[in-house]
C-alpha atoms as a PDB file:
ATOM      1  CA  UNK A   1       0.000   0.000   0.000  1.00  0.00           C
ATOM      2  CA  UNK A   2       1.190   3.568  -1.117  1.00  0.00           C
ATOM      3  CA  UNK A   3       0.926   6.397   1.822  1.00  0.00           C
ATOM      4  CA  UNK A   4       0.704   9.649   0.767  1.00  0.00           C
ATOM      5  CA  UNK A   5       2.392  12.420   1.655  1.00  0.00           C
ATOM      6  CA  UNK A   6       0.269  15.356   2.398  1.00  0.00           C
ATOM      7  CA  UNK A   7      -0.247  18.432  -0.214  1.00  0.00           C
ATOM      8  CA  UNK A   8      -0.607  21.026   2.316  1.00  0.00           C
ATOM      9  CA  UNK A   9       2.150  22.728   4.765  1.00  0.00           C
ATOM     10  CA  UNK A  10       2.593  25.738   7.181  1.00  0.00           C
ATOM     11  CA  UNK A  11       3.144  28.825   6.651  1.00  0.00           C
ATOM     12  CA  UNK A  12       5.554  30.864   8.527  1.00  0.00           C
ATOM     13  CA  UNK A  13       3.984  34.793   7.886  1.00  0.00           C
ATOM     14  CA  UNK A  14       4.526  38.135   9.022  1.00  0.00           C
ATOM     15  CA  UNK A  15       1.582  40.584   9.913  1.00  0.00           C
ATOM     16  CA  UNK A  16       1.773  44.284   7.456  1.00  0.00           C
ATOM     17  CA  UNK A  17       0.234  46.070  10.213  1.00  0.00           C
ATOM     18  CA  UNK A  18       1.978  44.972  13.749  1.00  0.00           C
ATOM     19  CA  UNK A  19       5.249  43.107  12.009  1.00  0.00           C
ATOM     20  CA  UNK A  20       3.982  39.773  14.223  1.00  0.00           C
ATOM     21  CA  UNK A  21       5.641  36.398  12.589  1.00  0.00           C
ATOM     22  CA  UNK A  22       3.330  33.535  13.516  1.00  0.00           C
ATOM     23  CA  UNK A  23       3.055  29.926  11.642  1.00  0.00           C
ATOM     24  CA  UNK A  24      -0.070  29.337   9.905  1.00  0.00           C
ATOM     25  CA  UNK A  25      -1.405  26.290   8.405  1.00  0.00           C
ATOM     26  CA  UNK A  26      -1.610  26.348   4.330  1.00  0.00           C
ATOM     27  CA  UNK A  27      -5.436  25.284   3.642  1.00  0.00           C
ATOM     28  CA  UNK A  28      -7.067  26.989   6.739  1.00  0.00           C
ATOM     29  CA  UNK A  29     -10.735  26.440   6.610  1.00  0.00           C
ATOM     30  CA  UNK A  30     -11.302  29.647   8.724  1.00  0.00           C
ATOM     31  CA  UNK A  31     -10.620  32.925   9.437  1.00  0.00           C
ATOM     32  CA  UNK A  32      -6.959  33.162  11.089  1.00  0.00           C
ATOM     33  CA  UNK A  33      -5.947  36.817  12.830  1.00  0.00           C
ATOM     34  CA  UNK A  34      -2.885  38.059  14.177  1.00  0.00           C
ATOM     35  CA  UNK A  35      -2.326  37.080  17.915  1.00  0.00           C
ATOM     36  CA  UNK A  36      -0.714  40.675  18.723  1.00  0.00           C
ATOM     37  CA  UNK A  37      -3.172  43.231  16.316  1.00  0.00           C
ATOM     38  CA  UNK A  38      -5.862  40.851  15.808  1.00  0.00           C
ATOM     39  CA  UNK A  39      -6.041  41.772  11.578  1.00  0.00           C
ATOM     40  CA  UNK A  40      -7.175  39.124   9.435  1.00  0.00           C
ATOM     41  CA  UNK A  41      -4.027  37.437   7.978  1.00  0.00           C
ATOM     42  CA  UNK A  42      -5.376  34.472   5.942  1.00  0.00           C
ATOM     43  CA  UNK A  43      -9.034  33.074   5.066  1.00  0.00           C
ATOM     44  CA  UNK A  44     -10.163  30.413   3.696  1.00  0.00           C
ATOM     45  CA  UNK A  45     -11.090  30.448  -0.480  1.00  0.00           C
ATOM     46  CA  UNK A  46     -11.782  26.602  -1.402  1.00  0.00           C
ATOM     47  CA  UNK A  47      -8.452  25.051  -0.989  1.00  0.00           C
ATOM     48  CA  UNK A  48      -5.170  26.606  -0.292  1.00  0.00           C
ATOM     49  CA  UNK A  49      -5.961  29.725   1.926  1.00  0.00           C
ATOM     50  CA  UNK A  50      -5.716  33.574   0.925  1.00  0.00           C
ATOM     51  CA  UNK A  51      -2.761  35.393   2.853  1.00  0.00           C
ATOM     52  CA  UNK A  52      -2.949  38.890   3.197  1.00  0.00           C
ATOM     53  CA  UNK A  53       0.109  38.732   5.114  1.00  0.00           C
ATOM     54  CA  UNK A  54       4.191  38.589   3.916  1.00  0.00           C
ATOM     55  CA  UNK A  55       4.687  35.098   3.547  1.00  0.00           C
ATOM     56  CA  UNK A  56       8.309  34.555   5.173  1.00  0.00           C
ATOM     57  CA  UNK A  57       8.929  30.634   4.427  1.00  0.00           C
ATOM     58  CA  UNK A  58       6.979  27.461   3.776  1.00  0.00           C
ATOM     59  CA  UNK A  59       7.765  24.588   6.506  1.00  0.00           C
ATOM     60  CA  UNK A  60       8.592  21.408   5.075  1.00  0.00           C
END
């Protein structure tokens, strides 16, 4: 039997508004803020998610 290895990763951002790095996940099925300036960073759009934030590096 074949295992797959999963499509999606995390995300490793940075906030435009505070400058906050935090580590989101790639296909987020919700709404994900900023921990320090509560802004929305990423939302879901039927898939991979929509970042509206700097993306620094993808985690392996």
């Amino acid at each position: 039997m074949d295992i797959k290895e999963p499509t999606s990763k995390f995300i490793k951002v940075r906030c435009p508004k505070c400058k906050n790095e935090q580590i989101i996940f790639g296909k987020t099925s919700t709404k994900i803020k900023c921990l320090v300036c509560d802004k929305v960073i990423a939302e879901p759009s039927g898939g991979k998610s929509r970042v509206r934030a700097r993306i620094l590096e993808v985690l392996e």
